[in-house]
C-alpha atoms as a PDB file:
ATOM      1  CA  UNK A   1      -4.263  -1.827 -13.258  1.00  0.00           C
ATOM      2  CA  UNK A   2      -5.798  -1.192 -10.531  1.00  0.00           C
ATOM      3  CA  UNK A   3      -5.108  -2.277  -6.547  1.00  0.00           C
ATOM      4  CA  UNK A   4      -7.364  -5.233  -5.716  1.00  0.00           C
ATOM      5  CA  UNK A   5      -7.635  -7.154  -2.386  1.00  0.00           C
ATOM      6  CA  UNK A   6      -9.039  -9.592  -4.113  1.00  0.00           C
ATOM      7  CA  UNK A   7      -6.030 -10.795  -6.035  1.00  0.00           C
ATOM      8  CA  UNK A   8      -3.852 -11.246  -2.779  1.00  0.00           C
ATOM      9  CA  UNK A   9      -5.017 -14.901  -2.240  1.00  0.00           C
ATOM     10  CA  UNK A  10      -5.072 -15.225  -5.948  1.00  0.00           C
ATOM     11  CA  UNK A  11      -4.871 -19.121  -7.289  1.00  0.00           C
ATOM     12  CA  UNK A  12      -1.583 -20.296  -8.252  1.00  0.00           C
ATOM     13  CA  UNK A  13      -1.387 -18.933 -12.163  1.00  0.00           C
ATOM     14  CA  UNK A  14      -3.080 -15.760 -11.630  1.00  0.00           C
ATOM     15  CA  UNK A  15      -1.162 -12.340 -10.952  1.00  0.00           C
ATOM     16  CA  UNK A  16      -1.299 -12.184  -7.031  1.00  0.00           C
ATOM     17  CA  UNK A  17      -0.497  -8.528  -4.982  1.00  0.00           C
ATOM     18  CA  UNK A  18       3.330  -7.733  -4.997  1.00  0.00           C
ATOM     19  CA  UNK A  19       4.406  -9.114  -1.566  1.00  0.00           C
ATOM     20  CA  UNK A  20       4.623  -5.308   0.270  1.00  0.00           C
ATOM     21  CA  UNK A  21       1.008  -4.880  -0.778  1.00  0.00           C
ATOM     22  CA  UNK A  22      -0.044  -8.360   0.362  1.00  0.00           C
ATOM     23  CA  UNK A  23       2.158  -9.032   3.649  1.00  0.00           C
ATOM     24  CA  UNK A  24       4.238  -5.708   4.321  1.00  0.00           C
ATOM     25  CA  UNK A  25       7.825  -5.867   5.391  1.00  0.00           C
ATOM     26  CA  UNK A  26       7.610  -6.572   9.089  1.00  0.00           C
ATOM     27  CA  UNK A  27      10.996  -6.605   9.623  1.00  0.00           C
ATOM     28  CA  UNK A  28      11.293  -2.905   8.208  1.00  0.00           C
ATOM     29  CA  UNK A  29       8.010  -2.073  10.364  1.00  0.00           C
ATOM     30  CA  UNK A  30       6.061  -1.891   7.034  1.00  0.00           C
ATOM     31  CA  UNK A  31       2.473  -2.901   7.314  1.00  0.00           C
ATOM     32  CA  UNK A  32       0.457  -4.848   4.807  1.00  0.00           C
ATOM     33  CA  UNK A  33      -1.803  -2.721   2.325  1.00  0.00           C
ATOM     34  CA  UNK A  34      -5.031  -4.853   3.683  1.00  0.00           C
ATOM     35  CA  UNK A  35      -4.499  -3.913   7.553  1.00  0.00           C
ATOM     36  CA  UNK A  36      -4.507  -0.918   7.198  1.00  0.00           C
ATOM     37  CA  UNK A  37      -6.398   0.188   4.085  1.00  0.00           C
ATOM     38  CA  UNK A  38      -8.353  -2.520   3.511  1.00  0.00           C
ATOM     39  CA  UNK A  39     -11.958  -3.509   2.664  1.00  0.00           C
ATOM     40  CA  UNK A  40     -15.010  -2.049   4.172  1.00  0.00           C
ATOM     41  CA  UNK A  41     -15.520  -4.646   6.596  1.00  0.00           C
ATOM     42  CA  UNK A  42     -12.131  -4.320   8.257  1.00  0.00           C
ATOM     43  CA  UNK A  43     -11.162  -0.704   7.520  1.00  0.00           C
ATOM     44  CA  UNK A  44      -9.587   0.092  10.378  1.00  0.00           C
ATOM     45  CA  UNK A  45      -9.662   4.805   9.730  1.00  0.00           C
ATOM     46  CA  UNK A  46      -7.211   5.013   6.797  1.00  0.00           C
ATOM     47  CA  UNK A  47      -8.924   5.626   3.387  1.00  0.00           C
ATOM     48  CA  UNK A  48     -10.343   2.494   1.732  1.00  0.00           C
ATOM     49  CA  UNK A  49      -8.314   2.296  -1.719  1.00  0.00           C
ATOM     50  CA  UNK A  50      -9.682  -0.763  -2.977  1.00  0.00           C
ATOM     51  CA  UNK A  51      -9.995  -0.195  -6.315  1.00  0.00           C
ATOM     52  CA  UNK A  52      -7.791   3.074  -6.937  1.00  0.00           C
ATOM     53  CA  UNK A  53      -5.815   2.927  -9.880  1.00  0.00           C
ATOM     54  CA  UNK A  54      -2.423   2.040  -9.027  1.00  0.00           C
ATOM     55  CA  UNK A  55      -0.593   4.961 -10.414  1.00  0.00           C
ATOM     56  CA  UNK A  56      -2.362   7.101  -8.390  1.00  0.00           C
ATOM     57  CA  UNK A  57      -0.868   4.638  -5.462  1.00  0.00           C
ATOM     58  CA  UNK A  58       2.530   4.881  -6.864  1.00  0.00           C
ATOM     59  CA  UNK A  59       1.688   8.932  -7.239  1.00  0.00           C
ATOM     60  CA  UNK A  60       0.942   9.156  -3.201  1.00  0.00           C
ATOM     61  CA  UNK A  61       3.531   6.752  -2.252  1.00  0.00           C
ATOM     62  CA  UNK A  62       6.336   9.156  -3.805  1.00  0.00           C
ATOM     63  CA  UNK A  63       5.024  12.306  -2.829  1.00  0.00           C
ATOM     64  CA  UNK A  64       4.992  10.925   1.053  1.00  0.00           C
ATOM     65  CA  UNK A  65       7.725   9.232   0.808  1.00  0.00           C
ATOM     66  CA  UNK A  66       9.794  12.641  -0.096  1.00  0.00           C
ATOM     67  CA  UNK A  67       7.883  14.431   2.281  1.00  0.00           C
ATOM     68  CA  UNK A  68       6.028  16.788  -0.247  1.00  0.00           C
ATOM     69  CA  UNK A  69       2.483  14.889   0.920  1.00  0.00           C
ATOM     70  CA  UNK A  70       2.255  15.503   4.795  1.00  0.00           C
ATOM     71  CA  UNK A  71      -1.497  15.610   5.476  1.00  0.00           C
ATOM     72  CA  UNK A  72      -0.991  12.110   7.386  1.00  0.00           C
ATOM     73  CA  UNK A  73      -1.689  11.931  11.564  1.00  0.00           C
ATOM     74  CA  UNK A  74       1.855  11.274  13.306  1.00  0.00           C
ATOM     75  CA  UNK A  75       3.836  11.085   9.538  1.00  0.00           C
ATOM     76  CA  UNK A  76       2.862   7.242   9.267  1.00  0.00           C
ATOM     77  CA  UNK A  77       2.128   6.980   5.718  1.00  0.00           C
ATOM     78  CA  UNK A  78       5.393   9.124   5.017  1.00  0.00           C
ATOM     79  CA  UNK A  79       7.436   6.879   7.807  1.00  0.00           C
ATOM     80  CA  UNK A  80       6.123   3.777   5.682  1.00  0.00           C
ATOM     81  CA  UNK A  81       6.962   5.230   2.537  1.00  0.00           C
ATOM     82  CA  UNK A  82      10.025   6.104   3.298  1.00  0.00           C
ATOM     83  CA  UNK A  83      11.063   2.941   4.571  1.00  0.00           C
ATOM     84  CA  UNK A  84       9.930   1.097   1.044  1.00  0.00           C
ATOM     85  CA  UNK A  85      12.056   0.963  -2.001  1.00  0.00           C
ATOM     86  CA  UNK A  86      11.627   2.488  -5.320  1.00  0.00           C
ATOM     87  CA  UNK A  87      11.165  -0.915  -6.856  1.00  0.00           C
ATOM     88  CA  UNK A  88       8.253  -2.034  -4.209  1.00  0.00           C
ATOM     89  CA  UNK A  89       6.626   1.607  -4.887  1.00  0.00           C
ATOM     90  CA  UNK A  90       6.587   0.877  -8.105  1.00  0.00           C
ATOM     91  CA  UNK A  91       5.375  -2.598  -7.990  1.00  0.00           C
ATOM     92  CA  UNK A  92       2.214  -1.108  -5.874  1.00  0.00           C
END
């Protein structure tokens, strides 16, 4: 499978994003996949991973998460990921 923002306003019936990929957990100061990495048109300087298989998601999300991955400006990717469950990583 790969990540799609395309399937986050999927029809009723068709597999739709996970809801950390499609709205974030605001409450837990996670953002939604789309605002920050999302399509061309509204990329806003994060990597555009439209597309990317999502094990290689899953892949990143655990390496930042345990701190191994730290190649991101002020730790955000690693604060995110370290905020998120091992369930919603692996729902990604």
């Amino acid at each position: 499978m790969r990540i799609s923002l395309s399937r986050m306003d999927a029809p009723r019936g068709e597999e739709a994003e996970p809801k950390i990929v499609a709205s974030g957990a605001p409450l837990r100061n996670i953002a939604s996949y789309a605002s920050c990495h999302g399509g061309v048109d509204r990329k806003v300087g994060a990597p555009w991973l439209d597309g990317q298989p999502t094990t290689d998601t899953q892949t990143q999300l655990r390496v930042f998460a345990g701190g191994e991955r730290r190649n991101d400006i002020r730790e955000e990717m690693r604060n995110i990921a370290q905020r998120m469950t091992t369930e919603e990583i692996s729902d990604c």
